[in-house]
PDB file of N, CA and C in Angstrom:
ATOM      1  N   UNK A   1      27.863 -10.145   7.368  1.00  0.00           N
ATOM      2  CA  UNK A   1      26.785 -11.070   7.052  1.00  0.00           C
ATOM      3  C   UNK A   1      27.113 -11.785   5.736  1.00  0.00           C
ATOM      4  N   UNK A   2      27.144 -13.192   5.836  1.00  0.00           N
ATOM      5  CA  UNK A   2      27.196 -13.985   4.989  1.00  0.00           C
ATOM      6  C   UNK A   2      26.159 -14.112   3.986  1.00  0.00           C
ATOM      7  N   UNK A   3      26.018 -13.660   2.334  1.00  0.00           N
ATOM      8  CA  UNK A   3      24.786 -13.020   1.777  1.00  0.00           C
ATOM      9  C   UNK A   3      24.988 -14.579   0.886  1.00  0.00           C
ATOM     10  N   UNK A   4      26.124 -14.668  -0.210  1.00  0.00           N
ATOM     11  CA  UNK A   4      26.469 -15.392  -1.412  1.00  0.00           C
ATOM     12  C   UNK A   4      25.669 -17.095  -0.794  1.00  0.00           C
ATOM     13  N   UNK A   5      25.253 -17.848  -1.869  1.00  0.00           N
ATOM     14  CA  UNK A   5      24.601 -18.934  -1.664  1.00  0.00           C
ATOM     15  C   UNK A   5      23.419 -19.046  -0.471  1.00  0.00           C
ATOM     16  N   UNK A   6      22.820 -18.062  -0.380  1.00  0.00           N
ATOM     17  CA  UNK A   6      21.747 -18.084   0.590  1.00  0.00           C
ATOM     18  C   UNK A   6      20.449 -18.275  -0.134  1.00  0.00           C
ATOM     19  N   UNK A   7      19.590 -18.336   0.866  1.00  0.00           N
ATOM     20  CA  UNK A   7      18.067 -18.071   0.273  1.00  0.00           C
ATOM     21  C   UNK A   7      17.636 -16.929   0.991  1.00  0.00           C
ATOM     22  N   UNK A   8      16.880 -16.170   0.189  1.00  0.00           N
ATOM     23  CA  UNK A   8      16.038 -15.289   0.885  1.00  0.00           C
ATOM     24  C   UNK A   8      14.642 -15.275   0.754  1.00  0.00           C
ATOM     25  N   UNK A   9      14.022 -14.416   1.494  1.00  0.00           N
ATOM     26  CA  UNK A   9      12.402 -15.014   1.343  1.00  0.00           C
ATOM     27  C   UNK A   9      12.680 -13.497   1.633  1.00  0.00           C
ATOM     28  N   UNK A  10      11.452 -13.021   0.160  1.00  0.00           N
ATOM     29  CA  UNK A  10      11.346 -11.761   0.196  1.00  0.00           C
ATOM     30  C   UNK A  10      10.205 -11.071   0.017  1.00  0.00           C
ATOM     31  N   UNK A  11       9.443 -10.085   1.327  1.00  0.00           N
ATOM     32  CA  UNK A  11       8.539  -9.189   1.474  1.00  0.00           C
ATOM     33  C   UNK A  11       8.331  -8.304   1.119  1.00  0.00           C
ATOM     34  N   UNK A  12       6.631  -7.935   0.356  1.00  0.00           N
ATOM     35  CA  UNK A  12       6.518  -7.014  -0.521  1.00  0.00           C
ATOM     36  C   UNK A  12       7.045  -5.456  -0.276  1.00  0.00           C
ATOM     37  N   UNK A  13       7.554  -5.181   1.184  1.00  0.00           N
ATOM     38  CA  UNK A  13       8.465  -4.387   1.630  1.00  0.00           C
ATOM     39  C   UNK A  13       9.525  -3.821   1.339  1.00  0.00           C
ATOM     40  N   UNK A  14      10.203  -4.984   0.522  1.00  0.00           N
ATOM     41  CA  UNK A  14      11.425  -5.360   0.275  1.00  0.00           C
ATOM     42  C   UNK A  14      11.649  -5.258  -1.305  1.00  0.00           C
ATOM     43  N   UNK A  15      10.694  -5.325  -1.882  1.00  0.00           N
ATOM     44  CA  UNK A  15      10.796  -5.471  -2.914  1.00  0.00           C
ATOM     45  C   UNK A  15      10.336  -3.924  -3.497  1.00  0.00           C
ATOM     46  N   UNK A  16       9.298  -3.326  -3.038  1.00  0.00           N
ATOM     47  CA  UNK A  16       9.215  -1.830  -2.738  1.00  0.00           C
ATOM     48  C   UNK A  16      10.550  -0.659  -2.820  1.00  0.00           C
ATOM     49  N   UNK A  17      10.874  -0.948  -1.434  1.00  0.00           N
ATOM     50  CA  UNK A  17      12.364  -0.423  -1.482  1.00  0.00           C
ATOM     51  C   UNK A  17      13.075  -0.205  -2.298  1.00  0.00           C
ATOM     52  N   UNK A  18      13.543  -1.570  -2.762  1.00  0.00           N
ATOM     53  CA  UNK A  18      14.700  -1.986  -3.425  1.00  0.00           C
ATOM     54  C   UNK A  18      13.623  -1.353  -4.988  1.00  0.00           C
ATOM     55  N   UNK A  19      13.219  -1.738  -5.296  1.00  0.00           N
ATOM     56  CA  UNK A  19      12.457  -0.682  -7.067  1.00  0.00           C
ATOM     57  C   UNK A  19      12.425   0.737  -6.478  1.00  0.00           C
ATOM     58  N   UNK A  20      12.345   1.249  -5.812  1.00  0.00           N
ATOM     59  CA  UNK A  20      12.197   2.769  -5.709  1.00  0.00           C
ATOM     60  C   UNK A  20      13.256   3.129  -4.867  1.00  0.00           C
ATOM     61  N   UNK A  21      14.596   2.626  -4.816  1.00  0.00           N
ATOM     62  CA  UNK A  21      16.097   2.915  -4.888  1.00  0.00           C
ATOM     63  C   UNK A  21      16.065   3.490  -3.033  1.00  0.00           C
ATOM     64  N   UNK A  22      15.711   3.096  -2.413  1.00  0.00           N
ATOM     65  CA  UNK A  22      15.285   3.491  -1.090  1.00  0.00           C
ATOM     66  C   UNK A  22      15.710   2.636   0.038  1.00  0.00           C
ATOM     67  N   UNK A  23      15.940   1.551  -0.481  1.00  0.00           N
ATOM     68  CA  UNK A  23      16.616   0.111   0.617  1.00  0.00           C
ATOM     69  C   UNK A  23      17.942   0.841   1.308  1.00  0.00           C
ATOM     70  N   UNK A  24      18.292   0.010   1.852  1.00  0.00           N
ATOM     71  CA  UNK A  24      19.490  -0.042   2.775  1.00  0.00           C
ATOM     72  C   UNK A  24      20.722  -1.203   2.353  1.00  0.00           C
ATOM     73  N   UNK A  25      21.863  -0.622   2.133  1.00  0.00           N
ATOM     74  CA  UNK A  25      23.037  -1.325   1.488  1.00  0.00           C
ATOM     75  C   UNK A  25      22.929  -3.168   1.521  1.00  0.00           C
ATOM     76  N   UNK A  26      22.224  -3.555   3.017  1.00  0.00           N
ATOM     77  CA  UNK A  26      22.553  -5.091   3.202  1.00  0.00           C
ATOM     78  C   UNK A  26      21.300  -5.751   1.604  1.00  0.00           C
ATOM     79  N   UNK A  27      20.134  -4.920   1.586  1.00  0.00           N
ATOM     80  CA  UNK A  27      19.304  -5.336   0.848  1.00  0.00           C
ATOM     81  C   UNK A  27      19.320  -4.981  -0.501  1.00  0.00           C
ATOM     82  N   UNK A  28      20.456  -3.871  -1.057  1.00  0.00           N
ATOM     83  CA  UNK A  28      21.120  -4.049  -2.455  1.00  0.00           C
ATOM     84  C   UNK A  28      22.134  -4.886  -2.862  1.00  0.00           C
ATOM     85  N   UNK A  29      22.644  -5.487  -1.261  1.00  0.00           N
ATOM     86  CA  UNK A  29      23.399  -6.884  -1.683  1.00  0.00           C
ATOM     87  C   UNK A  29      23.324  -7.932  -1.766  1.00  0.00           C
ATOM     88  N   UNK A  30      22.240  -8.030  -0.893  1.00  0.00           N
ATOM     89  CA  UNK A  30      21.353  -9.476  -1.494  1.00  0.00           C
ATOM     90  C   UNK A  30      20.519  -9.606  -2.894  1.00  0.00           C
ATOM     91  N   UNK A  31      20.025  -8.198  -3.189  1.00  0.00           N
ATOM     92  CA  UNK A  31      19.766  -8.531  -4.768  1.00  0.00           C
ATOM     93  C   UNK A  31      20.565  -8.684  -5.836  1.00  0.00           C
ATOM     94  N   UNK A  32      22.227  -7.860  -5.340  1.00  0.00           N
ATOM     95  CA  UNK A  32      22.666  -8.029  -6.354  1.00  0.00           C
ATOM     96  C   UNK A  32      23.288  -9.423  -6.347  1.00  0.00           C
ATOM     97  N   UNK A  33      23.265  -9.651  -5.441  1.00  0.00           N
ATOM     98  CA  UNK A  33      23.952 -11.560  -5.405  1.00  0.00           C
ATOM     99  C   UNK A  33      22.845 -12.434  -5.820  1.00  0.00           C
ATOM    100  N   UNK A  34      21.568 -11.608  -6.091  1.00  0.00           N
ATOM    101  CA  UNK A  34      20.911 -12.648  -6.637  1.00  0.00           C
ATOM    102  C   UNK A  34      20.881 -12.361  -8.024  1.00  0.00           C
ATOM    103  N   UNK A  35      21.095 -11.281  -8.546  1.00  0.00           N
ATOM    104  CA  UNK A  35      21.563 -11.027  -9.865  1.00  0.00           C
ATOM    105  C   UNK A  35      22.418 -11.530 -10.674  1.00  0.00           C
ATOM    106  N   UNK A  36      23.302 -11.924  -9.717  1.00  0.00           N
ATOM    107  CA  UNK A  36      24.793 -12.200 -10.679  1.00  0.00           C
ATOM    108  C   UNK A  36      24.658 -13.819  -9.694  1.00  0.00           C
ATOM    109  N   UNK A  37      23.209 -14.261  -9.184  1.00  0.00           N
ATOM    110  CA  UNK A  37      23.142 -16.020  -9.320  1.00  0.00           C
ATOM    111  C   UNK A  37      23.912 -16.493  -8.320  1.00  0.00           C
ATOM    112  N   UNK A  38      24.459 -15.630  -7.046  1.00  0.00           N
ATOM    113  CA  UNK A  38      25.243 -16.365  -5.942  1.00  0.00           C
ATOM    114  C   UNK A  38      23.984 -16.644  -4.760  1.00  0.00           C
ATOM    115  N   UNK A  39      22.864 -15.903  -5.083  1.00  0.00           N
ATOM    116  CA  UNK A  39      21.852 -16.232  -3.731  1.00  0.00           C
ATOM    117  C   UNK A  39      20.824 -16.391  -4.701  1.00  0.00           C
ATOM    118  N   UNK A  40      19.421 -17.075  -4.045  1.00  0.00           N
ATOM    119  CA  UNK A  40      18.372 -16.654  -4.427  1.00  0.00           C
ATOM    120  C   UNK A  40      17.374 -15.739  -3.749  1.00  0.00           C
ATOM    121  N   UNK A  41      16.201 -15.884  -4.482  1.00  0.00           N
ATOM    122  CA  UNK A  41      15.292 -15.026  -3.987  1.00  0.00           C
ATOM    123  C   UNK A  41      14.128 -15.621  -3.742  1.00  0.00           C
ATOM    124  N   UNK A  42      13.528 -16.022  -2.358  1.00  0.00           N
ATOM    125  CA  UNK A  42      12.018 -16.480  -2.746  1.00  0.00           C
ATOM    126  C   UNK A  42      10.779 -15.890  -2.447  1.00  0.00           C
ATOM    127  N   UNK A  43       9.822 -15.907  -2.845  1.00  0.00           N
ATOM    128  CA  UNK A  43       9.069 -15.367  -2.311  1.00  0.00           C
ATOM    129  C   UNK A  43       7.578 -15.960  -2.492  1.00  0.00           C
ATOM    130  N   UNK A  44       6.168 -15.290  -2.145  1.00  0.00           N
ATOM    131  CA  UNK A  44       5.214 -15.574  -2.490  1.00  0.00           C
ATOM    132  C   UNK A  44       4.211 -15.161  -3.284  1.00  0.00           C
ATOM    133  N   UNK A  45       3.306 -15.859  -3.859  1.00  0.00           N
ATOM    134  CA  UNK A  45       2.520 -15.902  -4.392  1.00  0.00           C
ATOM    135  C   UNK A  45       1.073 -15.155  -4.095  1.00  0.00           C
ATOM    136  N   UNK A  46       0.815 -14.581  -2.738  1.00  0.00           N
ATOM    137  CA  UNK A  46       1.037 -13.387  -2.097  1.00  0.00           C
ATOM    138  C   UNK A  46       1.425 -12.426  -2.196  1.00  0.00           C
ATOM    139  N   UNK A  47       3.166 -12.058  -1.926  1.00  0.00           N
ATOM    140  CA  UNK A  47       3.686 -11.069  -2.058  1.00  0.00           C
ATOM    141  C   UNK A  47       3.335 -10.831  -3.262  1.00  0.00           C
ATOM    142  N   UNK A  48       3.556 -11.285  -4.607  1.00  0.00           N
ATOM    143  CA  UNK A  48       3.796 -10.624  -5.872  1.00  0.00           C
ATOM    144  C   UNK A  48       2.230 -10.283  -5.716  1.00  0.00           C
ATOM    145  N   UNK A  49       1.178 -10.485  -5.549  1.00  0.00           N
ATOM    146  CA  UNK A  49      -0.216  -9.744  -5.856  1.00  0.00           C
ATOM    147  C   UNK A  49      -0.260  -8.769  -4.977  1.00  0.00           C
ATOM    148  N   UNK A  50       0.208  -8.931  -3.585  1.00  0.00           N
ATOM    149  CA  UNK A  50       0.458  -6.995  -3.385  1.00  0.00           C
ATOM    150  C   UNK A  50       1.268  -6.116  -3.688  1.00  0.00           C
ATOM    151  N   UNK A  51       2.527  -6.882  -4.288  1.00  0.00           N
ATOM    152  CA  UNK A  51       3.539  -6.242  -4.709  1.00  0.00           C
ATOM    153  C   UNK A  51       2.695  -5.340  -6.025  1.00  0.00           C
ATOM    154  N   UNK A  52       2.088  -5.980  -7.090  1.00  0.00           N
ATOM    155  CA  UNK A  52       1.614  -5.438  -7.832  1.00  0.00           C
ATOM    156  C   UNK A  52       0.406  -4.429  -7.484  1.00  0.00           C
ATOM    157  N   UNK A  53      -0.185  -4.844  -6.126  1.00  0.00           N
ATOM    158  CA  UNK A  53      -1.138  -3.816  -6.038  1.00  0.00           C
ATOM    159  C   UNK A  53      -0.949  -2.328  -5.460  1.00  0.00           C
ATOM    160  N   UNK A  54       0.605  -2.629  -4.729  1.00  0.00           N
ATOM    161  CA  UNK A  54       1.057  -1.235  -4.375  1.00  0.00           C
ATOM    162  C   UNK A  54       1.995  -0.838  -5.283  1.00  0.00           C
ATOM    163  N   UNK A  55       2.258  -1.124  -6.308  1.00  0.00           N
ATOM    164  CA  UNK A  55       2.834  -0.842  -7.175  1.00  0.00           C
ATOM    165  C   UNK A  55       2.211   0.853  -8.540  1.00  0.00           C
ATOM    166  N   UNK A  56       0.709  -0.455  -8.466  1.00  0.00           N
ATOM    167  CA  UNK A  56      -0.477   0.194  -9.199  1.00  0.00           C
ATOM    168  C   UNK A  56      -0.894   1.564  -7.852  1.00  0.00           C
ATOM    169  N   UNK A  57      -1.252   1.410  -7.287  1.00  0.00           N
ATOM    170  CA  UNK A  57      -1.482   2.679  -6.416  1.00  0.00           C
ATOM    171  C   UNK A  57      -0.500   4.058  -6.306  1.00  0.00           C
ATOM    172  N   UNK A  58       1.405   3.302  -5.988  1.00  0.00           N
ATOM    173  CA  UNK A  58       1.773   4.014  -6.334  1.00  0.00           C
ATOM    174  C   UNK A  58       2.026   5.067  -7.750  1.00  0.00           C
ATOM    175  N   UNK A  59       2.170   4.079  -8.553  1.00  0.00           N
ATOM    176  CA  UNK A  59       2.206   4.623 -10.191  1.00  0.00           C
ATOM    177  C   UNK A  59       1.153   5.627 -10.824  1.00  0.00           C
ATOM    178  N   UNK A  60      -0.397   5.155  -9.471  1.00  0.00           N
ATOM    179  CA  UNK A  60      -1.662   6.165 -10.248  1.00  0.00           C
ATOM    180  C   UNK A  60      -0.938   7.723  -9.427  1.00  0.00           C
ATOM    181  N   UNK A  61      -0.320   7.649  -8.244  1.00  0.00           N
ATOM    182  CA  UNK A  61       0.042   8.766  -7.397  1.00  0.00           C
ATOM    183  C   UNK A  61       0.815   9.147  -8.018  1.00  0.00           C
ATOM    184  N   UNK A  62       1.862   8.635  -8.597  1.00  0.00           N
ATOM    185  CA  UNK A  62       3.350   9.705  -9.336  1.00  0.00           C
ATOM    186  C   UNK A  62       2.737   9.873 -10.586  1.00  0.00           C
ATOM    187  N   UNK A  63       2.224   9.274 -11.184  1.00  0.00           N
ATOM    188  CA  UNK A  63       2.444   9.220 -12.913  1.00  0.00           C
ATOM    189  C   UNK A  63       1.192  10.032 -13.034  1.00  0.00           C
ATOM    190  N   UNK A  64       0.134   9.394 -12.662  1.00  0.00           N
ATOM    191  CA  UNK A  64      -1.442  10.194 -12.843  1.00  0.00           C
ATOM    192  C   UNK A  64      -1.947  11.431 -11.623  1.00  0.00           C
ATOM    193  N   UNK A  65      -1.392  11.420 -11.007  1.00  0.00           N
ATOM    194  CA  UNK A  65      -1.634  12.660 -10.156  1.00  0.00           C
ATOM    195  C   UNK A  65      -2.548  11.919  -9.268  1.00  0.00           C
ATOM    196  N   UNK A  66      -3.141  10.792  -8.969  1.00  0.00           N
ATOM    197  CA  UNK A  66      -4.319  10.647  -7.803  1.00  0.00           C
ATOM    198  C   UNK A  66      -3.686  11.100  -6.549  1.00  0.00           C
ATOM    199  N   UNK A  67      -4.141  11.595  -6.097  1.00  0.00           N
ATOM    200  CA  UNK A  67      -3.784  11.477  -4.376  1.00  0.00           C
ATOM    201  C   UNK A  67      -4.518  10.860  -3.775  1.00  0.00           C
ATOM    202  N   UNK A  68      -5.221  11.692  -2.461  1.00  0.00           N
ATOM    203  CA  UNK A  68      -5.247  10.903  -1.231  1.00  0.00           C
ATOM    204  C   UNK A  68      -6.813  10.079  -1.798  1.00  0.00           C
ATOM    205  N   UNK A  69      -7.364   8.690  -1.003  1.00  0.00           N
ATOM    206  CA  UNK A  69      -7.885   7.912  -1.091  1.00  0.00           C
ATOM    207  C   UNK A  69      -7.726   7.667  -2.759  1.00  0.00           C
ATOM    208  N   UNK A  70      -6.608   6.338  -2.779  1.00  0.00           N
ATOM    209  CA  UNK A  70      -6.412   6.363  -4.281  1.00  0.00           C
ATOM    210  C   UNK A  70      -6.779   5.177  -4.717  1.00  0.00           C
ATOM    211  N   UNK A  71      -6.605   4.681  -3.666  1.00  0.00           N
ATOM    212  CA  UNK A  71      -7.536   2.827  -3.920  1.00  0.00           C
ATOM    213  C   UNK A  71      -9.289   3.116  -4.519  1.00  0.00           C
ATOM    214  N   UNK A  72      -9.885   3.911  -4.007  1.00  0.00           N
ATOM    215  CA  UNK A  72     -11.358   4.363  -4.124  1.00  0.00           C
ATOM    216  C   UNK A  72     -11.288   4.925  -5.854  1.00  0.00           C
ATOM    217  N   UNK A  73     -10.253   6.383  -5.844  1.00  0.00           N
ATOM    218  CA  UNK A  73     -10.560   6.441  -7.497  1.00  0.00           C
ATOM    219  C   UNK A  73     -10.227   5.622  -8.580  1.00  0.00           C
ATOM    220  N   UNK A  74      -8.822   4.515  -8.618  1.00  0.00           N
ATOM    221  CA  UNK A  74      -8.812   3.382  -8.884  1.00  0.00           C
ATOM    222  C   UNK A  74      -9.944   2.408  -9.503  1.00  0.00           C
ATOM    223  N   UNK A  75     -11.143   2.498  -8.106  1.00  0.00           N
ATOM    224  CA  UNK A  75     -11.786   1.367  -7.839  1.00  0.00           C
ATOM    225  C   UNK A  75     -13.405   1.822  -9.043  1.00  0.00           C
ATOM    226  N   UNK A  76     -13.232   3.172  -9.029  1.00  0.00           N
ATOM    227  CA  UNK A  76     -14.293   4.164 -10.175  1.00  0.00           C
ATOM    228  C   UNK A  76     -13.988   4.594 -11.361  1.00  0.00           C
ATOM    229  N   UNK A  77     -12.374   4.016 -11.700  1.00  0.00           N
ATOM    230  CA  UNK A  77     -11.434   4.757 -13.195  1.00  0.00           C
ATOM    231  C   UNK A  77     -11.183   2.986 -13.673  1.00  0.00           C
ATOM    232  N   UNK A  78     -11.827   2.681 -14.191  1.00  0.00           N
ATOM    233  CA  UNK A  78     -11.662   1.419 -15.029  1.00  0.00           C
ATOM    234  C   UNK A  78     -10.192   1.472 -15.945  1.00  0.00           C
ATOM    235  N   UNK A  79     -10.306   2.595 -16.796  1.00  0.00           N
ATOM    236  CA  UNK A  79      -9.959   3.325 -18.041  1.00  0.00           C
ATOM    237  C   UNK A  79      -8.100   3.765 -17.452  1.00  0.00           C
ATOM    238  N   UNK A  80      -8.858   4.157 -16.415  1.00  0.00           N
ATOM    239  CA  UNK A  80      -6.896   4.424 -15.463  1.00  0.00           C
ATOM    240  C   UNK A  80      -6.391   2.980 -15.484  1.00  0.00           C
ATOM    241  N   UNK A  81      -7.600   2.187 -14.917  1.00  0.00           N
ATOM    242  CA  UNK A  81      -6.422   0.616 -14.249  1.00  0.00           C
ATOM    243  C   UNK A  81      -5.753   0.433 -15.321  1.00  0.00           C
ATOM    244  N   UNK A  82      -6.394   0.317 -16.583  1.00  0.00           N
ATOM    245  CA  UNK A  82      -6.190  -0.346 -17.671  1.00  0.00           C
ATOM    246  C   UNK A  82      -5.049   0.650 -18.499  1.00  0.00           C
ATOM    247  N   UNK A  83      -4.479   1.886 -17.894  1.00  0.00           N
ATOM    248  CA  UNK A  83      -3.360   2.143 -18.176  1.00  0.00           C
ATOM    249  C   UNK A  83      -2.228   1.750 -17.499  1.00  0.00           C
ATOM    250  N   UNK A  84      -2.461   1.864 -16.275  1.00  0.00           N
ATOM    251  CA  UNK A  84      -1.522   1.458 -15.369  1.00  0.00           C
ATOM    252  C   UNK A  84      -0.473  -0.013 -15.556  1.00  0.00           C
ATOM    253  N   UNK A  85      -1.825  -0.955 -16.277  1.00  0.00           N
ATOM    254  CA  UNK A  85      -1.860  -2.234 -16.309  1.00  0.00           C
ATOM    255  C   UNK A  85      -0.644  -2.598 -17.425  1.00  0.00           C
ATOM    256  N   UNK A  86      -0.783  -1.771 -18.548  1.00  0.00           N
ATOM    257  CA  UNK A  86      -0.092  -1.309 -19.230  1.00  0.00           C
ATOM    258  C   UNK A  86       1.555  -1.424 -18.673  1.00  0.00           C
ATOM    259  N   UNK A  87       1.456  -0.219 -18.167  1.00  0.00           N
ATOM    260  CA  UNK A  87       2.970   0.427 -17.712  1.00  0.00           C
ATOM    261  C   UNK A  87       3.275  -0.841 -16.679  1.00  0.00           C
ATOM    262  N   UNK A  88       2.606  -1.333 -15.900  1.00  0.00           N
ATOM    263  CA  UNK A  88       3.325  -2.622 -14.788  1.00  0.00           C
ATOM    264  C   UNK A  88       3.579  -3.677 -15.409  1.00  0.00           C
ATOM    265  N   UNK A  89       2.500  -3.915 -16.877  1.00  0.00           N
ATOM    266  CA  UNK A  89       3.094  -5.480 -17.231  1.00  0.00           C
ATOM    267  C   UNK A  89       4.256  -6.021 -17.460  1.00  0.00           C
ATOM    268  N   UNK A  90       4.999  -5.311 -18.065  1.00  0.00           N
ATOM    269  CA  UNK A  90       6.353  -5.630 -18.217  1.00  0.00           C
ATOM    270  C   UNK A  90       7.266  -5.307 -16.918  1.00  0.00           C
ATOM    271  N   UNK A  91       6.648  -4.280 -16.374  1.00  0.00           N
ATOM    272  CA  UNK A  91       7.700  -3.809 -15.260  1.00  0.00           C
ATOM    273  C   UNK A  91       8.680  -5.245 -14.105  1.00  0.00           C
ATOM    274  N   UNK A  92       6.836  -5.380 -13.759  1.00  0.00           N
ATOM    275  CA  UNK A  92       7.406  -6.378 -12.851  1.00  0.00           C
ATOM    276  C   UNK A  92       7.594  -7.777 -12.922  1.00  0.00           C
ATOM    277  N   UNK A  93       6.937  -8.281 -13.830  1.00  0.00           N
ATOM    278  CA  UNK A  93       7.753  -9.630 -14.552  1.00  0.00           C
ATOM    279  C   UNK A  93       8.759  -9.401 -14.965  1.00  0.00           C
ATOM    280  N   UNK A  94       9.305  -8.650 -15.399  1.00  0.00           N
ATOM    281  CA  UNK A  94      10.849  -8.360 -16.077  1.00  0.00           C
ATOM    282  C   UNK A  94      11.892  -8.168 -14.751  1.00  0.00           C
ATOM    283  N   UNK A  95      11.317  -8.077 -13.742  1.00  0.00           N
ATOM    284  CA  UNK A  95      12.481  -7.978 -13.189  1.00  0.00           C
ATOM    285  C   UNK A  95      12.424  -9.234 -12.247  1.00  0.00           C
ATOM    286  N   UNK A  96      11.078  -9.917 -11.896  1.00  0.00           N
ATOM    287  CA  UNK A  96      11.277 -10.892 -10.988  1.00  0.00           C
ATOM    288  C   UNK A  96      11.824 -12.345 -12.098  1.00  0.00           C
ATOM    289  N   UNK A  97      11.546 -12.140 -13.155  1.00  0.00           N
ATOM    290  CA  UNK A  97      12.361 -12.945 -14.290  1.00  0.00           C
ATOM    291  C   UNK A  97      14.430 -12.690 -14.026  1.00  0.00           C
ATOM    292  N   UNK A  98      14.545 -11.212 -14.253  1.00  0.00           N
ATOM    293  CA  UNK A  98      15.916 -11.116 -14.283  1.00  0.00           C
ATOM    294  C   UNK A  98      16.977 -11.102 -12.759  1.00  0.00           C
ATOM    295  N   UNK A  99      15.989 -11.057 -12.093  1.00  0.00           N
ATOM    296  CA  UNK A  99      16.465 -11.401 -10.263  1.00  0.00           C
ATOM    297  C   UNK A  99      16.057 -13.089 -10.396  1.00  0.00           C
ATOM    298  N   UNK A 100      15.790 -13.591 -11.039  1.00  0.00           N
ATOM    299  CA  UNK A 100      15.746 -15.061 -11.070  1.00  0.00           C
ATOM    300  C   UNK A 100      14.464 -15.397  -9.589  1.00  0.00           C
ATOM    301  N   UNK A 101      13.825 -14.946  -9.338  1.00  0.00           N
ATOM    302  CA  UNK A 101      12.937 -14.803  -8.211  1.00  0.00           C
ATOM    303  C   UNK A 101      12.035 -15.736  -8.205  1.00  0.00           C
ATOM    304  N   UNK A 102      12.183 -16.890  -7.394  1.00  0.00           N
ATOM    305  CA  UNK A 102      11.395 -18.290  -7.176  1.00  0.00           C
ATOM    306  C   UNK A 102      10.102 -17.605  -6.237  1.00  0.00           C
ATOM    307  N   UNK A 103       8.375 -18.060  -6.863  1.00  0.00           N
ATOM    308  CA  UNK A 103       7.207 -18.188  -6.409  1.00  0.00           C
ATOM    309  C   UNK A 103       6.885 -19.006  -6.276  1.00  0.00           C
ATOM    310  N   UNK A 104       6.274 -19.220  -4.727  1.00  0.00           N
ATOM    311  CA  UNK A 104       5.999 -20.475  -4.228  1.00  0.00           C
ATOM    312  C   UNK A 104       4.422 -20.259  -3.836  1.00  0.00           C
ATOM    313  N   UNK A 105       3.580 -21.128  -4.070  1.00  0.00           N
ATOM    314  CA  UNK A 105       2.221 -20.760  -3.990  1.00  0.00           C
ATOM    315  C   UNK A 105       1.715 -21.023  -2.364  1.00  0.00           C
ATOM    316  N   UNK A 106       1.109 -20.005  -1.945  1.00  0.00           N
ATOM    317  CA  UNK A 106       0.198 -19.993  -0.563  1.00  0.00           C
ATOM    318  C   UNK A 106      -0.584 -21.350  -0.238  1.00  0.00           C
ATOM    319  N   UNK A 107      -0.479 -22.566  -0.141  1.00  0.00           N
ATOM    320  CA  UNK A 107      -1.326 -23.663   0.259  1.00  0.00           C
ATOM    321  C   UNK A 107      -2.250 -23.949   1.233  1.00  0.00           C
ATOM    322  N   UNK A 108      -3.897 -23.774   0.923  1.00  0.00           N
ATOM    323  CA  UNK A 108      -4.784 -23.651   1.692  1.00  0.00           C
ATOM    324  C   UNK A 108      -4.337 -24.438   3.423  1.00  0.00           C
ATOM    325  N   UNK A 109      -3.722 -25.166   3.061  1.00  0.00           N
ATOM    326  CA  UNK A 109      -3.309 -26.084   4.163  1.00  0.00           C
ATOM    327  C   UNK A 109      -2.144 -25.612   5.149  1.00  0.00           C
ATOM    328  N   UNK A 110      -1.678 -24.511   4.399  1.00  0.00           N
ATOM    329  CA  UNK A 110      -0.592 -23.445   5.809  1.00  0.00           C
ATOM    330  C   UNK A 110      -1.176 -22.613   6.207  1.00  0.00           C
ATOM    331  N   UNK A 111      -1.706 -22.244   5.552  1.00  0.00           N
ATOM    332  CA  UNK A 111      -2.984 -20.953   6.534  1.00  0.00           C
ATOM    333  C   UNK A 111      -4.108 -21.958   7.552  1.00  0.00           C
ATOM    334  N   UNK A 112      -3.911 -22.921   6.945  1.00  0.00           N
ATOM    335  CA  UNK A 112      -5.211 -23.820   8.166  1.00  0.00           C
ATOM    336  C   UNK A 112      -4.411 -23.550   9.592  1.00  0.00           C
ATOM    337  N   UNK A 113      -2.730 -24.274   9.286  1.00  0.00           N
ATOM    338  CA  UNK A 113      -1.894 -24.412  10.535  1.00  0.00           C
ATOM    339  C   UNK A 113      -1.537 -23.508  11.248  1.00  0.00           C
ATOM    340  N   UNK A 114      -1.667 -22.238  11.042  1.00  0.00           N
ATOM    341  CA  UNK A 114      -1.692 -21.201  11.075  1.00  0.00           C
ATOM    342  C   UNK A 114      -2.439 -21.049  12.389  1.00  0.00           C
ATOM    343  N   UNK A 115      -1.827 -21.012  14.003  1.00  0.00           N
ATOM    344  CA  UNK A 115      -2.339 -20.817  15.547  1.00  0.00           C
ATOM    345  C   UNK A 115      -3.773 -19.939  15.198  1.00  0.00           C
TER     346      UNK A 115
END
C-alpha cells in the first residue's frame, strides 16, 4: 500500500488506537508518514470532540479508578472533569499540532445532504 503523499481522513477509532499503542502496523505508518510530512492527516471537527470525550472517560477509568457507568459519575464530579481537563489539555492538541493534523469543520449543509 502506497501510504507517502496521501491524504487520510482519520476516525476517532483511529486515533484511539494509535495513542494507546494498540493499532495495527499499516496505521503506525500512516502516522508516521504524517510525522515526518510525507502524508497528511484529516479529519473532523467531530472526530476531535469525541476524540476528546473518549479520551476523558478513558483517563477517569485508568487514572481515577471510575468504572462501570463512567459517563454518569463524570456527569455528578464537576471537580474530576476539571482534573481530567487538566491532564488532556495539552495531551491532545500537542499531538494533533505535531502530526500536523488538518480540521475541517462539519457544515450544516452536509448533514442536510445526508439520504
Amino acid at each position: 500500500m502506497k501510504i507517502r503523499g496521501k491524504n487520510f481522513f482519520v476516525d476517532t477509532s483511529a486515533f484511539i488506537v494509535f495513542l494507546h499503542g494498540s493499532c495495527n502496523a499499516i496505521t503506525k505508518e500512516i502516522f508516521k508518514n504524517a510525522l515526518e510530512g510525507n502524508s497528511q492527516l484529516v479529519t473532523s471537527s467531530r472526530c476531535i470532540d469525541e476524540l476528546l470525550f473518549k479520551e476523558m472517560v478513558l483517563l477517569a477509568k485508568a487514572k481515577y479508578g471510575i468504572g462501570n457507568k463512567a459517563v454518569e459519575k463524570l456527569r455528578k464530579n464537576f471537580q474530576l472533569v476539571k482534573k481530567i481537563e487538566v491532564d488532556l489539555e495539552n495531551l491532545i492538541p500537542k499531538f494533533l499540532k505535531t502530526y500536523l493534523v488538518e480540521i475541517i469543520e462539519v457544515k450544516r449543509e452536509w448533514i442536510l445532504e445526508i439520504p
